[in-house]
Protein backbone atom coordinates (compact mmCIF):
# COMPACT_ATOMS: atom_id res chain seq x y z
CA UNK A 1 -13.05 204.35 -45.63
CA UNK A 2 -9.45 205.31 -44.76
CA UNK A 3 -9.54 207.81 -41.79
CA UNK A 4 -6.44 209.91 -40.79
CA UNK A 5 -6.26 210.74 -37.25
CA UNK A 6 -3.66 213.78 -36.39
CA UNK A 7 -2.12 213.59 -32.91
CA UNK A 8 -2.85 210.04 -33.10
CA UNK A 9 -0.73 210.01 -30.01
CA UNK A 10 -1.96 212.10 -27.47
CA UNK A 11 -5.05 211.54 -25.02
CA UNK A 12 -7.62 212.55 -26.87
CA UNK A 13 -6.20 210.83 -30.90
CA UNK A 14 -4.89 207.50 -29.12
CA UNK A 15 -8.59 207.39 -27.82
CA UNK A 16 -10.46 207.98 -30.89
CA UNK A 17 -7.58 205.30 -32.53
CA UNK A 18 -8.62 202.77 -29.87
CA UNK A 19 -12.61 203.36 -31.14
CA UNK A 20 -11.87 203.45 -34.74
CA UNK A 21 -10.02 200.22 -34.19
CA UNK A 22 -12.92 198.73 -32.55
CA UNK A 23 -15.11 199.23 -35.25
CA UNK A 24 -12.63 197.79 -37.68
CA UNK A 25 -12.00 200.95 -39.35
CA UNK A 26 -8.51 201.49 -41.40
CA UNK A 27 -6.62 204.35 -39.78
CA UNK A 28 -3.57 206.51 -41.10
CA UNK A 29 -0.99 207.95 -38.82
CA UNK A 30 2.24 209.87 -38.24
CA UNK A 31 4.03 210.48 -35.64
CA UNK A 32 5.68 214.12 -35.26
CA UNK A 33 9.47 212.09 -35.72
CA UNK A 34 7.46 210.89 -39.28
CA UNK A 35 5.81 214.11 -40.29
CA UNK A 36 5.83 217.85 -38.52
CA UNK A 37 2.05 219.13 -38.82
CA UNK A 38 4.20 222.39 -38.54
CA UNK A 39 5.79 222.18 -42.16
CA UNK A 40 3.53 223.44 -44.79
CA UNK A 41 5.19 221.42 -47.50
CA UNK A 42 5.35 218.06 -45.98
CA UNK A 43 1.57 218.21 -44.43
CA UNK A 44 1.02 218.87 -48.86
CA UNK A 45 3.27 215.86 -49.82
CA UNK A 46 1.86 213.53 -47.07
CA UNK A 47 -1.96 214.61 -48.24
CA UNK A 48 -1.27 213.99 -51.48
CA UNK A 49 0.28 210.61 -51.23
CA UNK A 50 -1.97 209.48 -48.80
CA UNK A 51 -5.43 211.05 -49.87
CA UNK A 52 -7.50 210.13 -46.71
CA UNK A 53 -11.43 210.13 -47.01
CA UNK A 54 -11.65 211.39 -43.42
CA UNK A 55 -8.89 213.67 -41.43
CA UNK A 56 -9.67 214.03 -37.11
CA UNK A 57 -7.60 216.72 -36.15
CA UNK A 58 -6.82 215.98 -32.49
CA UNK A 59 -3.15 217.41 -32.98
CA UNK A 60 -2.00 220.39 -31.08
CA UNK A 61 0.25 221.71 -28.48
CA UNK A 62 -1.47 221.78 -25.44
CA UNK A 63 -0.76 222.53 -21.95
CA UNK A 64 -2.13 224.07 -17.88
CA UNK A 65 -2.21 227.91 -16.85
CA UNK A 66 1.10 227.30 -16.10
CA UNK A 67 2.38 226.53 -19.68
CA UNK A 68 0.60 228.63 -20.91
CA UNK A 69 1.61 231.48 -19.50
CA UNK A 70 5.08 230.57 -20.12
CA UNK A 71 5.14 230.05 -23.61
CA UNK A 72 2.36 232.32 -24.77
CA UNK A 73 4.17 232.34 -28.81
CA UNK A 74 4.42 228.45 -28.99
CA UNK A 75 1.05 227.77 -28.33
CA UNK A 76 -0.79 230.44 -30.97
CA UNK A 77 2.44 229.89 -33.60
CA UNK A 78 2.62 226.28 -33.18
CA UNK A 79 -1.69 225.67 -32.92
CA UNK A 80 -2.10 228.34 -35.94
CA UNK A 81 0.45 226.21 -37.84
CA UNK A 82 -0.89 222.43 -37.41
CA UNK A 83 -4.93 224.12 -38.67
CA UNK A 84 -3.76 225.86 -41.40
CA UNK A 85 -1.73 223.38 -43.02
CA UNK A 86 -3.80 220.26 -42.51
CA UNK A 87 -7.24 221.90 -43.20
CA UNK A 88 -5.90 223.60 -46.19
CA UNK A 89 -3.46 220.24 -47.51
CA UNK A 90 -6.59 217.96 -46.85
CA UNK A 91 -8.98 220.42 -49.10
CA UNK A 92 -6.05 220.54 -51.78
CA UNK A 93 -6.20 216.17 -51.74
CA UNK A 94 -9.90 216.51 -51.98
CA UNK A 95 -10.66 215.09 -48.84
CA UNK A 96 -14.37 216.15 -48.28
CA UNK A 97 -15.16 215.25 -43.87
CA UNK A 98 -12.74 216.75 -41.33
CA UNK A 99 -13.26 216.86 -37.52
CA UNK A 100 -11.62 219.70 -35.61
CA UNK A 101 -11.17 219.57 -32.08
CA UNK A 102 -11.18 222.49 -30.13
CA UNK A 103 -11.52 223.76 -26.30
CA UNK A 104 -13.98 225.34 -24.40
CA UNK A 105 -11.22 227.90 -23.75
CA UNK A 106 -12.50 230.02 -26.41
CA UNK A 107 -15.35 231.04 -25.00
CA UNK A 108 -15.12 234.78 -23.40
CA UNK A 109 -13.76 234.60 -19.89
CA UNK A 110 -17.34 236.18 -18.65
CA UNK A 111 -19.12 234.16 -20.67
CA UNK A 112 -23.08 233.27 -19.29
CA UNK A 113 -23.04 229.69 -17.58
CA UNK A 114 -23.19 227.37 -18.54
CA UNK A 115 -21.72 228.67 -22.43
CA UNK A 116 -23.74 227.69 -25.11
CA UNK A 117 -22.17 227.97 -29.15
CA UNK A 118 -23.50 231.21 -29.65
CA UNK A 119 -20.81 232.99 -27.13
CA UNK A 120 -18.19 232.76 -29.18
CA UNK A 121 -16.50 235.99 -29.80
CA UNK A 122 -19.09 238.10 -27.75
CA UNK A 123 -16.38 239.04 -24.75
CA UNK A 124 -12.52 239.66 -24.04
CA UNK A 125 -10.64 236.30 -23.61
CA UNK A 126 -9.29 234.97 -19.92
CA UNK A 127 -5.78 236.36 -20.43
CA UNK A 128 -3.73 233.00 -19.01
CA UNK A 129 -4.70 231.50 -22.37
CA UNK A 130 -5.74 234.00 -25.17
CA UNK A 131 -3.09 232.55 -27.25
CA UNK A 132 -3.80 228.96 -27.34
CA UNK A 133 -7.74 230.23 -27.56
CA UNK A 134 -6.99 232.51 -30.36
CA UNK A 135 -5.61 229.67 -32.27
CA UNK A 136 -8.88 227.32 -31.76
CA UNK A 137 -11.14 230.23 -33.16
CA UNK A 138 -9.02 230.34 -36.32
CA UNK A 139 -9.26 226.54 -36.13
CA UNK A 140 -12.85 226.89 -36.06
CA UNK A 141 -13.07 229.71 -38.90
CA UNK A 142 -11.18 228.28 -40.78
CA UNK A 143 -13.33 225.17 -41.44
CA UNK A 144 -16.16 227.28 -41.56
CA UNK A 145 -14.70 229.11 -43.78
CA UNK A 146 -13.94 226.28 -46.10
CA UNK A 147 -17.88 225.07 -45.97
CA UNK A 148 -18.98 228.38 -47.03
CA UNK A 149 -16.55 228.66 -50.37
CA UNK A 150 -16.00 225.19 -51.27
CA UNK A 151 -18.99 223.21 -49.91
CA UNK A 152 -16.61 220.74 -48.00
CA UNK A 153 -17.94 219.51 -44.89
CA UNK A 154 -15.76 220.16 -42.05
CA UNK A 155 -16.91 220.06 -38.83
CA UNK A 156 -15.83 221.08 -35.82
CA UNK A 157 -15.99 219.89 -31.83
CA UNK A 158 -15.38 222.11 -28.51
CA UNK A 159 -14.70 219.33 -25.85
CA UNK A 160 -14.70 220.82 -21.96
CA UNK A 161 -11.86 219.94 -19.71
CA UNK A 162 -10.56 215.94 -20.33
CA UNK A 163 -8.73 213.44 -18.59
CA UNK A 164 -7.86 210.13 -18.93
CA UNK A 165 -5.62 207.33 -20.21
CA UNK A 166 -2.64 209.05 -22.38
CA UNK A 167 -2.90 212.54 -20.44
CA UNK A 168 0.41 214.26 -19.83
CA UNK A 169 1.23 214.03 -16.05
CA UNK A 170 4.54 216.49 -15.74
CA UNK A 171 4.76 218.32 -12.78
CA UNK A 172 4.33 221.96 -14.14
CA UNK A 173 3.11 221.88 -17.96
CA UNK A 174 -0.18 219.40 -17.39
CA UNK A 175 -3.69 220.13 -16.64
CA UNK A 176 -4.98 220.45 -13.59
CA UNK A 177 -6.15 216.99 -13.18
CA UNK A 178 -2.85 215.23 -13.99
CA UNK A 179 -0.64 218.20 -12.20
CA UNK A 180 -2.91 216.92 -9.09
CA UNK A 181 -3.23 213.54 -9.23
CA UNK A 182 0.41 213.02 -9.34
CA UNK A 183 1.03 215.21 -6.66
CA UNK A 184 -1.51 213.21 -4.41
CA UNK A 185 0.46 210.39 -5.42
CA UNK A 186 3.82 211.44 -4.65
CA UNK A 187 2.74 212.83 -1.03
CA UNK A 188 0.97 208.99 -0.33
CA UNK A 189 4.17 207.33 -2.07
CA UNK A 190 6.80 209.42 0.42
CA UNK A 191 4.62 209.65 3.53
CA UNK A 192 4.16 213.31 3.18
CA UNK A 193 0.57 215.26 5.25
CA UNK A 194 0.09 217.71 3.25
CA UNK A 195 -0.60 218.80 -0.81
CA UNK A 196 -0.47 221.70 -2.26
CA UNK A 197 -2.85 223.09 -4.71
CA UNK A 198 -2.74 226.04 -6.98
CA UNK A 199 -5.26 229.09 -6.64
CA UNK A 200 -8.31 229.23 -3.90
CA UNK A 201 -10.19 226.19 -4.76
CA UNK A 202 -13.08 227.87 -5.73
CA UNK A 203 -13.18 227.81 -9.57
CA UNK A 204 -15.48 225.28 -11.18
CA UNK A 205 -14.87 222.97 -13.85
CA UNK A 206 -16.34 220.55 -16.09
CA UNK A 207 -14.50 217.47 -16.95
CA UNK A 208 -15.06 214.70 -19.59
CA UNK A 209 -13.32 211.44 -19.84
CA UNK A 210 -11.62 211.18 -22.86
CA UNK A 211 -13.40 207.85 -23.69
CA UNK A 212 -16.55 210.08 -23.65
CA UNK A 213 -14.95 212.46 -25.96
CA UNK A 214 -13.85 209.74 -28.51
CA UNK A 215 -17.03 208.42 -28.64
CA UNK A 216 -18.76 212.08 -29.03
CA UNK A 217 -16.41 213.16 -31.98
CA UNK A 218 -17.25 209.69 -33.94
CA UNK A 219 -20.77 209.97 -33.39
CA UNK A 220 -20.66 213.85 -34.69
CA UNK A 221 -18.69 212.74 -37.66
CA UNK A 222 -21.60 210.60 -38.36
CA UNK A 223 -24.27 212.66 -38.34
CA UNK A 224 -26.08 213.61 -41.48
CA UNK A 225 -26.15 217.23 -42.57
CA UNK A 226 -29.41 217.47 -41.88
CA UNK A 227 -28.85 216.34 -38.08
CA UNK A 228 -25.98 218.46 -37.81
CA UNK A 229 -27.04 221.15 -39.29
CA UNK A 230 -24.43 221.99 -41.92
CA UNK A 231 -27.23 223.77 -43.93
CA UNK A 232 -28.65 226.22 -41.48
CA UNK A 233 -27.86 229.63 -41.40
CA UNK A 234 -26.14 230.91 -40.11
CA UNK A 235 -23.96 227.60 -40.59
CA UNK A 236 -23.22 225.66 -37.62
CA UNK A 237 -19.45 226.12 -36.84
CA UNK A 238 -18.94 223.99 -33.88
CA UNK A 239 -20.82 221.56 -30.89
CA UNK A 240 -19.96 221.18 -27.17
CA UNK A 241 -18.67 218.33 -26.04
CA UNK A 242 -19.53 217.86 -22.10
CA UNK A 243 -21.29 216.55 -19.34
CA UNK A 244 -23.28 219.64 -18.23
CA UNK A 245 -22.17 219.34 -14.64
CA UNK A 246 -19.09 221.23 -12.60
CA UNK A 247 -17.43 220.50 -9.53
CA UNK A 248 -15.36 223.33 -7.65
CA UNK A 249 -11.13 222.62 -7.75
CA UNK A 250 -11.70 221.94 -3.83
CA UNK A 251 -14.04 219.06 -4.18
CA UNK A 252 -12.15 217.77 -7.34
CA UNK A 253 -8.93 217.80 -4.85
CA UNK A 254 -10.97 215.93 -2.34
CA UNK A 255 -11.94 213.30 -5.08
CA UNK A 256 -8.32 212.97 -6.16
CA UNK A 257 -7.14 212.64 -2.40
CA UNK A 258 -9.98 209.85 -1.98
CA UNK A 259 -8.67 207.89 -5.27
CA UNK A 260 -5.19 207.76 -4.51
CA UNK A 261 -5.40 206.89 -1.05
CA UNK A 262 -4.37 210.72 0.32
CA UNK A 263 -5.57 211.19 4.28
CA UNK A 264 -3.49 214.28 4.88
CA UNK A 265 -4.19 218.56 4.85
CA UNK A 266 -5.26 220.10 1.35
CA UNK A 267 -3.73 223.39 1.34
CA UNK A 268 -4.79 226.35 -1.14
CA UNK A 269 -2.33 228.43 -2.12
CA UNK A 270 -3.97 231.45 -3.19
CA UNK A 271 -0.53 233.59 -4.43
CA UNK A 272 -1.36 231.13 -7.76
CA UNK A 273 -3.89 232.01 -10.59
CA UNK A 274 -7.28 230.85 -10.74
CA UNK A 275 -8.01 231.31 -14.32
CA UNK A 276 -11.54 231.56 -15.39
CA UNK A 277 -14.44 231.68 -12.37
CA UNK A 278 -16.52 228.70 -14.28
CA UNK A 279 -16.17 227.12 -17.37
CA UNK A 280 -19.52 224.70 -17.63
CA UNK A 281 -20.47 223.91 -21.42
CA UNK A 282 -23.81 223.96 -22.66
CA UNK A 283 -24.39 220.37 -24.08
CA UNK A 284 -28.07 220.55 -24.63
CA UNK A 285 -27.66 220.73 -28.73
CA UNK A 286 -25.76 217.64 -28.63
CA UNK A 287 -28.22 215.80 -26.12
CA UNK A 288 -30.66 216.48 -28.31
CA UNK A 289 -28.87 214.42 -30.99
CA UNK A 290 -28.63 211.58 -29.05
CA UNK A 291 -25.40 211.94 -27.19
CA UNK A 292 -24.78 212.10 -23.50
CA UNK A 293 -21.36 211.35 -21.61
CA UNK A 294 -21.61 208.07 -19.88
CA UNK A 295 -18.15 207.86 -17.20
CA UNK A 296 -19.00 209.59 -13.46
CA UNK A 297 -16.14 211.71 -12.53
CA UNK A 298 -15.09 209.54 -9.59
CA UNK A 299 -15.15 206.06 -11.90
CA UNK A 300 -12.87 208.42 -14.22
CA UNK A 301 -10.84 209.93 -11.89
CA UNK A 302 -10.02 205.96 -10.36
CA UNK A 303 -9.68 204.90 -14.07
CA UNK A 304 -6.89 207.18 -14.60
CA UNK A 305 -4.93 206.61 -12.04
CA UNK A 306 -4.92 202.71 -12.56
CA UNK A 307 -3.66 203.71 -16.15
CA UNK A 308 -1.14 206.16 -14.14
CA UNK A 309 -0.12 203.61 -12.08
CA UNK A 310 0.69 200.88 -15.04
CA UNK A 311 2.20 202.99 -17.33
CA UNK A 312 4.52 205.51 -14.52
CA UNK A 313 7.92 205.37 -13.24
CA UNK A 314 5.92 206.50 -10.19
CA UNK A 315 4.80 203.05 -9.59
CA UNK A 316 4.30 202.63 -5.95
């Protein structure tokens, strides 16, 4: 089996690389220097020449509140783009198993908690990112839509918030827990007594190491229809990927301050966007498969910022 992972170079693909590996499996990748996932034409050539058995789609442009709002047309142009060429170029080369990753950002900003599958598309969208969320619906449609004509068997996974090895730690486009554990660091590194952190504190939010979500999306991959559910209906069109618990931005801050070494003030600044009141994923239909996340937030959290610290020009 020749499995090709897109974004094989970002957090979440240079994970699921690193299990792949592990298991001795033979891998095909790109980088975007070797092949734009943007450019309809050579997504067909590279499909064609290669002619994977199994495509993970882990490629996309990603990015915090901040980002997002900033660049509201790169993220739906550029995430509409990668889908639609390398779901439709990997049908065209007859490849048959595709995982799609997704975010639990497209589930309505009001959404019951903790949001189970079936709230998709039952509410408005939190406006920060309706964009990049617009883009992982059509993601998700899109191999559902596939199933239902062609009988392919394309599968798609909504993972909550991750961290981890390989995230992207700049100072204004990263998620919330690189954008903070960097700033912890910097404020231990130069003596300072006091960080600054965006909105009130009081959102919640799920997070899953990204060695949790690696080993989730090869374990769905595996599953037999039956398990999955492919042949339901209505179809399955996507699983959470979680841990099922939340911890408020304040106590995540006090985690971070408590991994890096931080004994100064934590100050809120409340002139920033929250985003979304609580995003906490429902992962009791994966559970019930089998699968549960095994790394505690704090283990994670310390994980990540040994990788940080190896890997920075931030070294302290």
């Amino acid at each position: 089996m020749r499995v090709y992972v897109a974004g094989h170079r970002g957090m979440v693909g240079s994970a699921i690389l690193r299990r792949l590996a592990a298991d001795g499996v033979e891998t095909i990748t790109r980088s975007h220097a070797e092949l734009d996932l943007t450019d309809q034409s050579a997504v067909a050539s590279f499909m064609q020449a290669e002619r994977p058995d199994v495509v993970i789609l882990a490629a996309a442009k990603v990015g915090g509140i901040h980002a997002n709002n900033t660049y509201p047309a790169d993220f739906i142009y550029e995430n509409l783009m990668i889908e639609a060429n390398v779901i439709h170029q990997a049908f065209r080369a007859g490849v048959e198993r595709l995982l799609f990753l997704g975010s639990s950002c497209i589930y309505p900003r009001e959404a019951p908690q903790p949001m189970a599958e079936g709230a998709l598309l039952t509410g408005p969208l939190e406006p920060t990112n309706e964009p990049y969320a617009i883009a992982k619906i059509a993601g998700i449609k899109l191999c559902e839509s596939y199933n239902r004509q062609y009988g392919t068997d394309y599968r798609s996974v909504m993972p909550t918030n991750l961290y981890g090895p390989g995230d992207n730690f700049h100072p204004e486009n990263s998620h919330v827990i690189p954008a903070m554990l960097r700033r912890f660091h910097e404020a231990v590194r130069y003596g300072k007594d006091e960080v600054v952190v965006w909105g009130s504190g009081t959102p919640r939010r799920e997070f899953l190491h990204v060695d949790d979500m690696a080993e989730a999306s090869l374990f769905i991959m595996d599953l037999n229809a039956a398990t999955y559910g492919a042949n339901t209906q209505p179809m399955l069109s996507h699983i959470n990927v979680g841990t099922g618990e939340d911890v408020s931005i304040a106590e995540l801050a006090t985690l971070l301050a408590e991994v890096t070494g931080f004994r100064g003030r934590i100050v809120f600044d409340r002139t920033k966007p929250d985003g979304a009141p609580r995003k906490l994923m429902d992962v009791s239909r994966l559970a019930a498969m089998g699968c549960r996340a095994g790394i505690r937030l704090r283990d994670g959290l310390a994980d990540t910022y040994q990788w940080f610290l190896e890997t920075s020009e931030f070294r302290t």
